[in-house]
Every structure is written in structure tokens, then in C-alpha cells.
C-alpha atoms as a PDB file:
ATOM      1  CA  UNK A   1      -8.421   2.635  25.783  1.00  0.00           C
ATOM      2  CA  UNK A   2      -8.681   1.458  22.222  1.00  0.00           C
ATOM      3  CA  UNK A   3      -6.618   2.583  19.572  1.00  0.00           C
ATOM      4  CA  UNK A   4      -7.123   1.579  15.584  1.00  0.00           C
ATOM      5  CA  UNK A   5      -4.417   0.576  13.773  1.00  0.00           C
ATOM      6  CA  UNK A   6      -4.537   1.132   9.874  1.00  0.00           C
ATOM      7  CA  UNK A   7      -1.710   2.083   7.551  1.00  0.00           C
ATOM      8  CA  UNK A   8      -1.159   2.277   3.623  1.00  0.00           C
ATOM      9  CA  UNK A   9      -4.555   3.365   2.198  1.00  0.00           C
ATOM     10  CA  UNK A  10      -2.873   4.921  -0.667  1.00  0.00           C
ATOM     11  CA  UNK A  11      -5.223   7.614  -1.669  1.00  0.00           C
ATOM     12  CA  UNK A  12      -5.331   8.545  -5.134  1.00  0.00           C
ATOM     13  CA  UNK A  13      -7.386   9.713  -7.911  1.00  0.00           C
ATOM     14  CA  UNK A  14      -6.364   7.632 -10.716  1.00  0.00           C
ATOM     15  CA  UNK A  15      -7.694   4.415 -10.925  1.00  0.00           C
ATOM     16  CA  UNK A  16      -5.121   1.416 -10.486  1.00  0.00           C
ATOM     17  CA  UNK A  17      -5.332  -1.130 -13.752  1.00  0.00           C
ATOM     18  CA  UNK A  18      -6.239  -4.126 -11.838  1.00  0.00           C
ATOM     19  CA  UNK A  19      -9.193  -1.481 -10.603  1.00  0.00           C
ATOM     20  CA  UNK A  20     -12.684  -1.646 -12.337  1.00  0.00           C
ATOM     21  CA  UNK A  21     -15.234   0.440 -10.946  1.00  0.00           C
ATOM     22  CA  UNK A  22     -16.183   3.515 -12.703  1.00  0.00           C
ATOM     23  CA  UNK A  23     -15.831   5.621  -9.695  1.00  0.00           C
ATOM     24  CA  UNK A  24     -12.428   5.451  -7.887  1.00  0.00           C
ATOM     25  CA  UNK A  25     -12.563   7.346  -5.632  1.00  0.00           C
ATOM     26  CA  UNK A  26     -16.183   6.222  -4.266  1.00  0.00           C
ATOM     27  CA  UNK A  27     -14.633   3.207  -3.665  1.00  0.00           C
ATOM     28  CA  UNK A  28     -11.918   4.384  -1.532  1.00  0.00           C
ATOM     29  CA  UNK A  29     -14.553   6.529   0.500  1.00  0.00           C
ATOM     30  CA  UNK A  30     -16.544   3.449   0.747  1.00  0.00           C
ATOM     31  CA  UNK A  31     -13.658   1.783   2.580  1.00  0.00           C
ATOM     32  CA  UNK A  32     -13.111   4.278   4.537  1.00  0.00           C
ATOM     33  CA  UNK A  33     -16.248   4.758   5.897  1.00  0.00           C
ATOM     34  CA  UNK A  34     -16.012   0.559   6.502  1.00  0.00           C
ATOM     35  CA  UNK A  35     -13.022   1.839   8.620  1.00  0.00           C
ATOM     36  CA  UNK A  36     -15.072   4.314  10.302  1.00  0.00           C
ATOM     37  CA  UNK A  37     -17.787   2.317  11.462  1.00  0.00           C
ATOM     38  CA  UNK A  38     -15.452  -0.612  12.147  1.00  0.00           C
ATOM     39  CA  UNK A  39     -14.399   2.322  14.875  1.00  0.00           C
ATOM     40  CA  UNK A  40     -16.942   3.466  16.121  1.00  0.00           C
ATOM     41  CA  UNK A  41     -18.656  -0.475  16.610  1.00  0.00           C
ATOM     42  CA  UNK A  42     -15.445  -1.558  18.448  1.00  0.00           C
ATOM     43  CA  UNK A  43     -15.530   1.913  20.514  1.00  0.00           C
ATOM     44  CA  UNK A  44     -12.151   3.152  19.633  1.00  0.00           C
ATOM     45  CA  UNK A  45     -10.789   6.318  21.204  1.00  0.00           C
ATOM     46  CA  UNK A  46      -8.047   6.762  18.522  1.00  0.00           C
ATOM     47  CA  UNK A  47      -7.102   5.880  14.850  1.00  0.00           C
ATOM     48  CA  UNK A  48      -3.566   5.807  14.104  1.00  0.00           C
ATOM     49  CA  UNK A  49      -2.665   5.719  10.666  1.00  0.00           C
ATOM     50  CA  UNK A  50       0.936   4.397   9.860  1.00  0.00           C
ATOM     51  CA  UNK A  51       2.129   5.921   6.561  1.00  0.00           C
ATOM     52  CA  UNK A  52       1.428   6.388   2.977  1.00  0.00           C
ATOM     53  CA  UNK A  53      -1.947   7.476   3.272  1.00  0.00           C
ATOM     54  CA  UNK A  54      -1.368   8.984   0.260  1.00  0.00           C
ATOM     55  CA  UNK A  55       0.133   6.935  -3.069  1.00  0.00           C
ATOM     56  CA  UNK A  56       2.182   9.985  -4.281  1.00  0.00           C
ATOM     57  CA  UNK A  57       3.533  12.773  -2.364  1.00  0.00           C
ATOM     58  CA  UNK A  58       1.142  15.372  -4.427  1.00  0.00           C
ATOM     59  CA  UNK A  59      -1.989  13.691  -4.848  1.00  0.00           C
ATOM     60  CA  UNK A  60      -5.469  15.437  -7.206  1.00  0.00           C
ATOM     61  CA  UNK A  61      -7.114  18.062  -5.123  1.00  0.00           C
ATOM     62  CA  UNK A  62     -10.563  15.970  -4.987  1.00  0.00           C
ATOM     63  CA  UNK A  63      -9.178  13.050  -3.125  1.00  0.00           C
ATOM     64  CA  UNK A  64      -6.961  15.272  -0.807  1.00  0.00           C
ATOM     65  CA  UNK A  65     -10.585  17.013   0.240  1.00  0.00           C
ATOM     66  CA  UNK A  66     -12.698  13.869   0.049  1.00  0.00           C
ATOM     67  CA  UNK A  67      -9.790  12.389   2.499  1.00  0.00           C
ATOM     68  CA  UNK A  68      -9.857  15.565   4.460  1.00  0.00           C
ATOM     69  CA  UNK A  69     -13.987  15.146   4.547  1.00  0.00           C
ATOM     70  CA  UNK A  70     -13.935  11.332   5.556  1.00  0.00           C
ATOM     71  CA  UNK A  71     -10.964  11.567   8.702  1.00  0.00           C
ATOM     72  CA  UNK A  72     -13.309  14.935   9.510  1.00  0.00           C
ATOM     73  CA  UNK A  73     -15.977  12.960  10.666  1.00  0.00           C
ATOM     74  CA  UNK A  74     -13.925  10.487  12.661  1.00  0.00           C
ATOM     75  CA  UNK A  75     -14.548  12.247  16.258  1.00  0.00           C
ATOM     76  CA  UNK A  76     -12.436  14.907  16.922  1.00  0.00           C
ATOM     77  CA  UNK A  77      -8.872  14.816  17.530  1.00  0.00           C
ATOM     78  CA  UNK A  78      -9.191  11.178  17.175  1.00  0.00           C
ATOM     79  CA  UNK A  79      -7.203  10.963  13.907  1.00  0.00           C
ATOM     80  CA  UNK A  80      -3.297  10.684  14.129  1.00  0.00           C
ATOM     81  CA  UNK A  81      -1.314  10.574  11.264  1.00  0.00           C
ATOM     82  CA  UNK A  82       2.622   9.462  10.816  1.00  0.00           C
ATOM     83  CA  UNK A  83       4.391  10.255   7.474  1.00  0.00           C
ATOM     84  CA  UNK A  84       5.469   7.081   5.131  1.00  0.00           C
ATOM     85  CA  UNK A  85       7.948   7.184   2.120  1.00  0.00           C
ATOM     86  CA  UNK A  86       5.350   7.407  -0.636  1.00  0.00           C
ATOM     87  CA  UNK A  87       3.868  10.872   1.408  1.00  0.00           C
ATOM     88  CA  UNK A  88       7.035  12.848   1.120  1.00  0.00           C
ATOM     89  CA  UNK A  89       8.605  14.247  -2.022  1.00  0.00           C
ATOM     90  CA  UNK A  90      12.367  12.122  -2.644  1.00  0.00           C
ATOM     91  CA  UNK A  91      11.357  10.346   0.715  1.00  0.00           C
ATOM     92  CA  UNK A  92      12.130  13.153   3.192  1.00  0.00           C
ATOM     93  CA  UNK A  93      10.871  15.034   5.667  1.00  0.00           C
ATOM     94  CA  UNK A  94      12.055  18.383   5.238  1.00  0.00           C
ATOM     95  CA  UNK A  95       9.323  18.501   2.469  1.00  0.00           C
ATOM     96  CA  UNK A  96       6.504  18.335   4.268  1.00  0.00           C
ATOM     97  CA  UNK A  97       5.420  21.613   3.416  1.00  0.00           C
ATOM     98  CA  UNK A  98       4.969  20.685  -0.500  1.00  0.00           C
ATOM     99  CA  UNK A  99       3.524  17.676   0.414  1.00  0.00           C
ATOM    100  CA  UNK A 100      -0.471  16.674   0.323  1.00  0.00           C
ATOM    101  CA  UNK A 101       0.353  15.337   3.507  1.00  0.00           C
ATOM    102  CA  UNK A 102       1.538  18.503   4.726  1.00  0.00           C
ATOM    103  CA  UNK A 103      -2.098  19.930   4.024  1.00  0.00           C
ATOM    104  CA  UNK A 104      -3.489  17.192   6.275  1.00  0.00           C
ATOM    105  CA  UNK A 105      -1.130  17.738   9.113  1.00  0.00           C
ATOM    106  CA  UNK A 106      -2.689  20.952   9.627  1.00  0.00           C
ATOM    107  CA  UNK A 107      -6.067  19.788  10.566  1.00  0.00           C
ATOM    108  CA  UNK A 108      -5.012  16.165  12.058  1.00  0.00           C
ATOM    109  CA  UNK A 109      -2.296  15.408  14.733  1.00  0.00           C
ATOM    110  CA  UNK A 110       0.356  12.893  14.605  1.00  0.00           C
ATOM    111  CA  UNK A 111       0.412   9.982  17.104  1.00  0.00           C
ATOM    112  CA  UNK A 112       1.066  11.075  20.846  1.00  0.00           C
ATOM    113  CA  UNK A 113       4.497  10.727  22.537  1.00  0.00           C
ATOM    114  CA  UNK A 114       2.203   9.751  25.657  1.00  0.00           C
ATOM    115  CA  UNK A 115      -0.811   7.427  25.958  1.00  0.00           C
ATOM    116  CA  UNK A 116      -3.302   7.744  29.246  1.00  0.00           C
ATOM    117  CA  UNK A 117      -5.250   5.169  29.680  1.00  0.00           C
ATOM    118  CA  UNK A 118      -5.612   3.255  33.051  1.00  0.00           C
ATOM    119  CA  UNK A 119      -1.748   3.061  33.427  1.00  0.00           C
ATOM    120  CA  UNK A 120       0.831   5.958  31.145  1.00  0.00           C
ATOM    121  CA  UNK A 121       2.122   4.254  27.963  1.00  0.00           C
ATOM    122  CA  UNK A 122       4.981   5.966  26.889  1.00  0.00           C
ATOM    123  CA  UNK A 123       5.304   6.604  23.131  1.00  0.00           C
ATOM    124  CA  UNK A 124       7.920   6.421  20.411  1.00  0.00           C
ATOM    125  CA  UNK A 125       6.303   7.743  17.030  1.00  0.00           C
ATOM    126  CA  UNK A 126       8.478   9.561  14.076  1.00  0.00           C
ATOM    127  CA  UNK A 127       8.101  10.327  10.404  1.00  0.00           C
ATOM    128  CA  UNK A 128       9.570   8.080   7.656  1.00  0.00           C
ATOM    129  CA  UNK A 129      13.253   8.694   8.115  1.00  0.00           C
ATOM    130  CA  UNK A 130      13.047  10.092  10.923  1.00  0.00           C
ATOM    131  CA  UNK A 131      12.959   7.372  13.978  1.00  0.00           C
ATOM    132  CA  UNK A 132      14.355   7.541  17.315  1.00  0.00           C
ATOM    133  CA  UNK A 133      17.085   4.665  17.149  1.00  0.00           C
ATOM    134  CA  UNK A 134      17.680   4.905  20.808  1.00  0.00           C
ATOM    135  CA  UNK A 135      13.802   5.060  22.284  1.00  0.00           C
ATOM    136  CA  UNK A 136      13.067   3.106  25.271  1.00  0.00           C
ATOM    137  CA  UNK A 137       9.881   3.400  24.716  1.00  0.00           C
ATOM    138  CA  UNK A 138       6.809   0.996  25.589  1.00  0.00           C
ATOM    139  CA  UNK A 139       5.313   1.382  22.271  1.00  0.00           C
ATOM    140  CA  UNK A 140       7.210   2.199  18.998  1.00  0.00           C
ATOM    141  CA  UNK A 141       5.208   2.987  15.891  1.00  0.00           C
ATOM    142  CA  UNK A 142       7.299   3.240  12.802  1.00  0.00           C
ATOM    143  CA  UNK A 143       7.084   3.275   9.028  1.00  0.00           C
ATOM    144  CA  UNK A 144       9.774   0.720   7.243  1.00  0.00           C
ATOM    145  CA  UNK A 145       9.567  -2.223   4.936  1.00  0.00           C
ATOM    146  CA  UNK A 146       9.409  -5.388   7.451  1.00  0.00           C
ATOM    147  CA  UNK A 147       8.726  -8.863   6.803  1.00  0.00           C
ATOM    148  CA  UNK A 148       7.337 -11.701   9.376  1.00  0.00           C
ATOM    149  CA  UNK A 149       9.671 -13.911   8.078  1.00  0.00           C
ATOM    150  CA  UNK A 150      12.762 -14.392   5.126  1.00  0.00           C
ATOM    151  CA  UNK A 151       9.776 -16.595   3.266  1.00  0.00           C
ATOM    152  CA  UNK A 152       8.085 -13.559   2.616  1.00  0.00           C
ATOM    153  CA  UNK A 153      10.914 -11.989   1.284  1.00  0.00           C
ATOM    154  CA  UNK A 154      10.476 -11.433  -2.563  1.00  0.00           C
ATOM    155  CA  UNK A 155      14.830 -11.500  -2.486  1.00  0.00           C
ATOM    156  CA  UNK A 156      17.667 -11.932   0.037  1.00  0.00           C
ATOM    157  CA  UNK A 157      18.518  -8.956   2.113  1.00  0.00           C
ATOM    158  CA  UNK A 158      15.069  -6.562   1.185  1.00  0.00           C
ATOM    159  CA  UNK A 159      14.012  -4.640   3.459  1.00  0.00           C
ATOM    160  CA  UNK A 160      14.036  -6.117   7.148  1.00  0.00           C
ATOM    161  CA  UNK A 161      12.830  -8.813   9.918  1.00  0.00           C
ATOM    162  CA  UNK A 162      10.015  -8.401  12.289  1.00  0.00           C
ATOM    163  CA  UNK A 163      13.008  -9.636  14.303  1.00  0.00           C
ATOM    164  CA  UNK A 164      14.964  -7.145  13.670  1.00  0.00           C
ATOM    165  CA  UNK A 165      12.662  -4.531  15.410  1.00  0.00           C
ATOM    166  CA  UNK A 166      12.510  -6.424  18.410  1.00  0.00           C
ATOM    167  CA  UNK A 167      16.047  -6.338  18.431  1.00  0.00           C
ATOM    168  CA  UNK A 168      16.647  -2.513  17.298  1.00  0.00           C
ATOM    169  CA  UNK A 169      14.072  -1.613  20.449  1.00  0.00           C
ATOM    170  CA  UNK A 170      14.931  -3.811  22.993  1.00  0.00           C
ATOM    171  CA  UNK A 171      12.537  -2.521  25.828  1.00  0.00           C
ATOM    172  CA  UNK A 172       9.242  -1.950  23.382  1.00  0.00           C
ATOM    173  CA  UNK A 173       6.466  -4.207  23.806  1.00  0.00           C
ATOM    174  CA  UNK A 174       4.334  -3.522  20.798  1.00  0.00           C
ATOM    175  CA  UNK A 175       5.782  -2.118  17.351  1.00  0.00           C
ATOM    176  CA  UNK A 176       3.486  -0.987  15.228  1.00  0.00           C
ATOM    177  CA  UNK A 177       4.653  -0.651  11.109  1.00  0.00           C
ATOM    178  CA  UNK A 178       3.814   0.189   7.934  1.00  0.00           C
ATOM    179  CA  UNK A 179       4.883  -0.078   4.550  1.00  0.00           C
ATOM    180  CA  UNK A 180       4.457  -4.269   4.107  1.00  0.00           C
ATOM    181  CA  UNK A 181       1.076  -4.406   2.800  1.00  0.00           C
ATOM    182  CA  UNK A 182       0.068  -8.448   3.512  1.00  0.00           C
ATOM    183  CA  UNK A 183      -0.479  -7.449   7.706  1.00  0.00           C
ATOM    184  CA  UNK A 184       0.488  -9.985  10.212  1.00  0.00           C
ATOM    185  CA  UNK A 185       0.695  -9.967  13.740  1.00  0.00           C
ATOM    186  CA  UNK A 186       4.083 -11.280  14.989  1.00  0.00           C
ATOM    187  CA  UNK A 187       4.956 -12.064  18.589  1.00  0.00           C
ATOM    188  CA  UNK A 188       8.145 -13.560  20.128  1.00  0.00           C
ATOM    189  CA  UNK A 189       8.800 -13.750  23.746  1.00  0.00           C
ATOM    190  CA  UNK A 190       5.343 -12.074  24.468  1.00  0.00           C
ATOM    191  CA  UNK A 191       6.726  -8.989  22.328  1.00  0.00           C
ATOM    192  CA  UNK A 192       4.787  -8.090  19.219  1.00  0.00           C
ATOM    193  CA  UNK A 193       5.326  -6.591  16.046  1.00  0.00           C
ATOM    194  CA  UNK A 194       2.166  -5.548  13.965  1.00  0.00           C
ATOM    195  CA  UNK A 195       1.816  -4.776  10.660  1.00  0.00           C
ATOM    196  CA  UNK A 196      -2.049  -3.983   9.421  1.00  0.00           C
ATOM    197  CA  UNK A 197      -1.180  -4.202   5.708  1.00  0.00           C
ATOM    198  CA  UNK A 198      -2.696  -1.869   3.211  1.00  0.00           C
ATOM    199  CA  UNK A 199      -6.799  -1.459   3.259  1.00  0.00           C
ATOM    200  CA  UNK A 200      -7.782  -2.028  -0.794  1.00  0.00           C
ATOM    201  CA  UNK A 201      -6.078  -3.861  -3.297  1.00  0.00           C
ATOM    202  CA  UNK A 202      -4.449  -1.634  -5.928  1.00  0.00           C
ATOM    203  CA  UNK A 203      -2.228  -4.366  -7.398  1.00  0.00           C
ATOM    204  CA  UNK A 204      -2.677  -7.930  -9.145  1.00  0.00           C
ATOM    205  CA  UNK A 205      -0.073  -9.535  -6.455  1.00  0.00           C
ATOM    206  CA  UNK A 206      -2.964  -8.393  -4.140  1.00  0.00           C
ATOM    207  CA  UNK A 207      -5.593  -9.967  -5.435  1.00  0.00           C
ATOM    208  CA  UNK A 208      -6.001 -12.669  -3.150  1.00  0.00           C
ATOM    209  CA  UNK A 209      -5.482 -10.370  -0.235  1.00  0.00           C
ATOM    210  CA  UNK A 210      -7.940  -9.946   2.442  1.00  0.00           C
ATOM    211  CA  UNK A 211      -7.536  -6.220   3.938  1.00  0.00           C
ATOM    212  CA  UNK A 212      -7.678  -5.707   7.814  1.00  0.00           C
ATOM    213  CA  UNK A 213      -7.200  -3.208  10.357  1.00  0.00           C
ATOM    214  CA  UNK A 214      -6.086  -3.719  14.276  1.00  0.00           C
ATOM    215  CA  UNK A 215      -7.728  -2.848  17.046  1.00  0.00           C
ATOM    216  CA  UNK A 216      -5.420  -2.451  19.847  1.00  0.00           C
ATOM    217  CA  UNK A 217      -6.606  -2.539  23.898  1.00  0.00           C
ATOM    218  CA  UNK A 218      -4.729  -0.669  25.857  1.00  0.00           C
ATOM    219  CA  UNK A 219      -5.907  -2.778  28.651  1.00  0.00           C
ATOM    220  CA  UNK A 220      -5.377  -6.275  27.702  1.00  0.00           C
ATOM    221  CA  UNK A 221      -2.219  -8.048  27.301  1.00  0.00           C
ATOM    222  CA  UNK A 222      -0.383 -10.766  25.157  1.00  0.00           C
ATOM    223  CA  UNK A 223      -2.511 -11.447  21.758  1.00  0.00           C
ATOM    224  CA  UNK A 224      -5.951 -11.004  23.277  1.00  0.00           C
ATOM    225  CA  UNK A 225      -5.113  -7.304  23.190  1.00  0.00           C
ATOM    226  CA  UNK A 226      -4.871  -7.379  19.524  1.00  0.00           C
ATOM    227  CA  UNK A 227      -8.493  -7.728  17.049  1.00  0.00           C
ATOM    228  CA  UNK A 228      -8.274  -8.288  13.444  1.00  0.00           C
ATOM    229  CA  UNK A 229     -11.216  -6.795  11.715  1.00  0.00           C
ATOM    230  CA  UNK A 230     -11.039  -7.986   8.056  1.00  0.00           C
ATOM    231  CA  UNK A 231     -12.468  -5.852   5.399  1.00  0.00           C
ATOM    232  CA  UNK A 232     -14.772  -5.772   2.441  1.00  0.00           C
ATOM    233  CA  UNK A 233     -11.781  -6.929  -0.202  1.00  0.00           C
ATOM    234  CA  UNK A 234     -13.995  -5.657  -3.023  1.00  0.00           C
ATOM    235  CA  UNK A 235     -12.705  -9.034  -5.266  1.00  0.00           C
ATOM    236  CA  UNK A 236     -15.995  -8.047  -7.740  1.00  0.00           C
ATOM    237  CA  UNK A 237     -14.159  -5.021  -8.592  1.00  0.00           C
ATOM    238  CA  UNK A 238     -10.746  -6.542  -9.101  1.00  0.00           C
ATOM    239  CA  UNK A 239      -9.059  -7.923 -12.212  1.00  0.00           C
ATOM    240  CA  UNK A 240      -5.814  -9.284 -13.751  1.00  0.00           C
ATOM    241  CA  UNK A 241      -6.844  -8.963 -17.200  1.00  0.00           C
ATOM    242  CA  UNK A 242      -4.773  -6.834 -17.953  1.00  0.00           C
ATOM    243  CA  UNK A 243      -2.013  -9.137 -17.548  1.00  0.00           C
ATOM    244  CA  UNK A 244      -3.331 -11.710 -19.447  1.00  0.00           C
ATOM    245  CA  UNK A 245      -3.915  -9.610 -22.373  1.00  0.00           C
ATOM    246  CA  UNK A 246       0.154  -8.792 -21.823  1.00  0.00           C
ATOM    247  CA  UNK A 247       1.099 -12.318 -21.666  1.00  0.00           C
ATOM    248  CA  UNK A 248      -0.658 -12.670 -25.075  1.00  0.00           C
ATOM    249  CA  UNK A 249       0.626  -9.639 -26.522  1.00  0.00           C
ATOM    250  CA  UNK A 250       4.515 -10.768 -25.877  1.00  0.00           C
ATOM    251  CA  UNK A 251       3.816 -14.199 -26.986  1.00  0.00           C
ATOM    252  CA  UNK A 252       2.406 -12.983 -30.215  1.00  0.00           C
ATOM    253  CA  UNK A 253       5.610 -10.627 -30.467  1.00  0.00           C
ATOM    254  CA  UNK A 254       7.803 -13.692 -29.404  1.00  0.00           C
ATOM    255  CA  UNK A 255       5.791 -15.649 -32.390  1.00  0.00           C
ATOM    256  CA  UNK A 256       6.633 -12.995 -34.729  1.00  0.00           C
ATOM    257  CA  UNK A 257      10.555 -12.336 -33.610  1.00  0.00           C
ATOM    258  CA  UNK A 258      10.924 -15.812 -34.002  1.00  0.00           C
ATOM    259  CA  UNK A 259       9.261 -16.294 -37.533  1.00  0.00           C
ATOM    260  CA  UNK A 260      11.603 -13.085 -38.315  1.00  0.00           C
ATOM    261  CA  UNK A 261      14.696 -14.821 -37.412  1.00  0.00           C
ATOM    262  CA  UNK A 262      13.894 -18.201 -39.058  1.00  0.00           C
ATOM    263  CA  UNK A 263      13.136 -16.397 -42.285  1.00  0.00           C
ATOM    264  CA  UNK A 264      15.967 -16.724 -45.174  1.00  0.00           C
ATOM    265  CA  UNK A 265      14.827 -13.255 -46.659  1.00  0.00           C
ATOM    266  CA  UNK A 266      15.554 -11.139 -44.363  1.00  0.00           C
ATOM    267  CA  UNK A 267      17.383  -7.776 -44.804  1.00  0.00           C
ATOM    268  CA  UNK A 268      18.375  -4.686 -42.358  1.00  0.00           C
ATOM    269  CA  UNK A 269      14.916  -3.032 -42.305  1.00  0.00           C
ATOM    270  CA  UNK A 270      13.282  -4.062 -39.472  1.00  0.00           C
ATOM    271  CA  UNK A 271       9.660  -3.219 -40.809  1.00  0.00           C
ATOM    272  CA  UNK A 272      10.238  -4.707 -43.973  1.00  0.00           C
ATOM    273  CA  UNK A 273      11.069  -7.888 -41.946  1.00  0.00           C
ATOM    274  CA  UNK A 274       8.181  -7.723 -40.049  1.00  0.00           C
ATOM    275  CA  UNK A 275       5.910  -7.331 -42.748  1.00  0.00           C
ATOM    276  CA  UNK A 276       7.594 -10.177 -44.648  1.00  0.00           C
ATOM    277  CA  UNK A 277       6.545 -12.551 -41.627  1.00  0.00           C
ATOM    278  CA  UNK A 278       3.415 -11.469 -41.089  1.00  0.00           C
ATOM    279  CA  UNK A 279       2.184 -11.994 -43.843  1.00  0.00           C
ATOM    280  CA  UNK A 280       3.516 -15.840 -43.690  1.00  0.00           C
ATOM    281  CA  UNK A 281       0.744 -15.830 -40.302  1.00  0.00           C
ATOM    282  CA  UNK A 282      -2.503 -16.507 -39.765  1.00  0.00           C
ATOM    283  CA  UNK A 283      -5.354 -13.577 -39.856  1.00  0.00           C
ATOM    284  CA  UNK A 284      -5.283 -13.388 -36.195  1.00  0.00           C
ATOM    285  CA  UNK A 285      -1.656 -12.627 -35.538  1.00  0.00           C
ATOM    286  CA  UNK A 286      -2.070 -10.149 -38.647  1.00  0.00           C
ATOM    287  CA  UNK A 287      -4.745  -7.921 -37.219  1.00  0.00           C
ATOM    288  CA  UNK A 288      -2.788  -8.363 -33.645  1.00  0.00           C
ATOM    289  CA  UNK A 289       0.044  -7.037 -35.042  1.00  0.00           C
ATOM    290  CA  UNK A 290      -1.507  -4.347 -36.778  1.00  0.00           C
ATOM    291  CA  UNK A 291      -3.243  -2.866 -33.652  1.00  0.00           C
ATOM    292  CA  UNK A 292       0.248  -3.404 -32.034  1.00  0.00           C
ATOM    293  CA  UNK A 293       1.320  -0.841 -34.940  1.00  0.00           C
ATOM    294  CA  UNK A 294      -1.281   1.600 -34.432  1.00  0.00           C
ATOM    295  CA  UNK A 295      -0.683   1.726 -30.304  1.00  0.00           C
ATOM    296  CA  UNK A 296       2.916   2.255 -31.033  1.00  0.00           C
ATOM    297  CA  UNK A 297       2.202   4.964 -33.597  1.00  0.00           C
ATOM    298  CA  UNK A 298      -0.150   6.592 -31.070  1.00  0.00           C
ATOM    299  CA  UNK A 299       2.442   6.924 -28.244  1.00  0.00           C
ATOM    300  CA  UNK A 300       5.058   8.277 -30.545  1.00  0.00           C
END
């Protein structure tokens, strides 16, 4: 038996900033049907998806039924679906019902408690929040923030260890996660924990990411039963503009703060101040902080 394993697609109508196509949500359809086909040529029998296929818990009605129309043509009752954080409204369970994921749920299944394949696989798999502590389970598939290692921690103490899995579920074999979106495949002792990672990059940290999924055989063993099948990362589409044109926006208010402060004239109006030291600045720091006015003016 093969089994996909995908997590984090963050489905969502609005365009990320780092994004630059003109159609969003083409693009996530595209990668979906990568997914798809990346499926069907490996001859899966399931697709497990591992949380937050959704980016908010109510997401625009056109990308809950182009969602709906893509995992459709997956065959049937192949899709299984577990509940991350950013599905469920303040992170909880109990409300499914006003959830987009909620509306999915009735069409798809969540993952099985019970895998037949040549040999029974038993099965630990629970909504965000919701996990068995105590499962003896064979597999346990899981949606929580877990790093590989305390180098990829962005701070002491966030969110936890592939080692600490291991050590929560002492008799799985295989934990399957979401929630970490760089995937990684970690083993210790000839026990694995696998994280696929998110599927498109919606964020400039990301940029340099190459999106996978997993294909998991049931009938292999140690890392051989594991395939990474990378992704189309899209990079043409992809941009950190955006935070360039920041970095040059808050030096140019820096450059003007500080011309402020070392001016002799200076009184307690703020605007007259900042007209006094623009006007001591060249022409392009005038019409930058001009525009700077009017985009200030136009969120009031």
C-alpha cells in the first residue's frame, strides 16, 4: 500500500505579497494537480493531508469549491483529511462546524484508525488539540510545531523536538506531522518522524524552499519506505521586493528622524519639524516623503 503524505497547502484566495502571478488561485490548483499526478504516477492508494489545508479557518467561497473540485478528482475515498490550528476558529475543535474545513469534512474522510495492507497497521490520527497522549499505536499522525533539531529553532524553547515525539509515543514507528513547513525526514533508532513541509511558498523566509510531498510504502521498511517527490517551487513567481522597498522606506524615515533631531529649530509640532528637514534634503527623499504622506493620509 502507498499512502501520500502532504500537509500545509494553505488555501486561500488572497494573494500572499511575496506572490506575483495574476491568478492566485490558478496557481494553487496548478500545484495541486502536480500533487495529483505525483499520485497517481507513484500509484498511491491514499493521500493524507496533515493540517492547515486551509490558511484561515473561513476561507473565500471560490477556493473552498475549487479545493472541493481538485481533492474530487483524487479517486474516491482516497482523500483523508486531519484538522491543523490555522483550520479551526481560536484553534479548537469544537468549531468545526463554522469552519471551511467543516464543509470539507463532509465530502472527505479523516485518516483511518486502521491500515490493511499486507500486514494491519494500527492507527493513531486526531485533530489539532485533540491527540491521543497515551496511543500505542504503530503509526501516529499528528499536527504540532516540531523541529529536526534546536538549530532550526528560530528561539529557545518554541515549539518541540522531533525527539520529543519519539519519546511522547514510545511504541510508534513512523510519526507523521504538520505545521513546520521546511519537511525533513528524521530517523533515530530506525524510528522516524516526518514532516512534508508546506507545498508553495507564501512567505519571503520561503523563498529558497524547495516544496515536497512523501510517499510512504506500507511495505518497505527503514528509509527506503519513504520517497521525496520535490515540487515545482514556482521561484519565477516569487519575490522579496517588497521587503526591499521596506528596508528603503525605514531608512529614509531613519534619515529624516535623524535630520529632525540634529536640527536646532525644532519646536513641538511634529509636522512642522518634518517639513523643516525636508526641505534641508535632497529631491529624492522629498518626493519619498511626500508619497509617505499621501499613504498615511489614505489609511486614515
Amino acid at each position: 500500500m502507498k499512502i501520500l503524505i502532504t500537509a500545509d497547502w494553505h488555501i486561500k484566495g488572497e494573494r500572499p505579497i511575496c506572490r506575483m502571478e495574476e491568478d492566485w488561485l490558478e496557481s494553487q490548483r496548478q500545484t495541486i494537480e502536480e500533487i495529483r499526478q505525483v499520485f497517481n504516477e507513484g500509484q498511491c492508494n491514499q493521500i493524507w493531508i496533515l493540517g492547515d489545508i486551509f490558511d484561515t479557518p473561513r476561507c473565500s467561497t471560490t477556493a473552498v469549491n475549487m479545493l472541493i473540485d481538485e481533492l474530487t478528482a483524487f479517486p474516491e475515498n482516497s482523500v483523508r483529511i486531519l484538522c491543523g490550528n490555522h483550520d479551526l476558529k481560536d484553534h479548537s475543535y469544537k468549531n468545526l462546524q463554522q469552519c471551511s474545513i467543516g464543509t470539507l469534512l463532509k465530502t472527505f474522510s479523516t485518516i483511518p484508525q486502521t491500515l490493511f495492507s499486507s500486514r494491519q497497521i494500527s492507527v493513531s490520527a486526531n485533530a489539532f488539540g485533540q491527540d491521543d497522549e497515551t496511543a500505542e499505536t504503530e503509526i501516529v499522525c499528528t499536527h504540532q510545531l516540531t523541529f529536526p533539531n534546536d538549530a532550526a529553532r528560530p528561539m529557545p524553547g518554541c515549539g518541540l523536538l522531533a525527539q520529543d515525539l519519539l519519546d511522547k509515543w514510545k511504541t510508534s514507528k513512523i510519526i507523521f506531522t504538520g505545521d513546520y513547513h521546511n519537511g525533513y525526514i528524521f530517523e533515530n533508532d530506525s524510528r522516524f518522524v516526518v514532516t512534508p513541509g508546506c507545498i508553495n511558498i507564501q512567505k519571503a523566509d520561503e523563498l529558497n524552499y524547495k516544496p515536497f510531498v512523501v510517499i510512504w510504502d506500507t511495505e518497505k521498511t527503514g528509509v527506503d519506505q519513504f520517497e521525496v517527490v520535490y515540487l515545482n517551487p514556482q521561484n519565477e513567481n516569487c519575490t522579496r521586493d517588497h521587503i526591499e522597498y521596506r528596508k528603503q522606506k525605514d531608512l529614509i524615515l531613519s534619515n529624516v528622524i535623524e535630520t529632525i533631531q540634529d536640527s536646532v529649530e525644532t519646536t513641538l509640532d511634529f509636522d512642522s519639524n518634518l517639513e523643516k528637514a525636508v526641505n534641508k534634503m535632497d529631491l529624492a527623499i522629498i518626493n519619498e516623503y511626500n508619497t509617505m504622506k499621501q499613504e498615511l493620509g489614505n489609511e486614515k
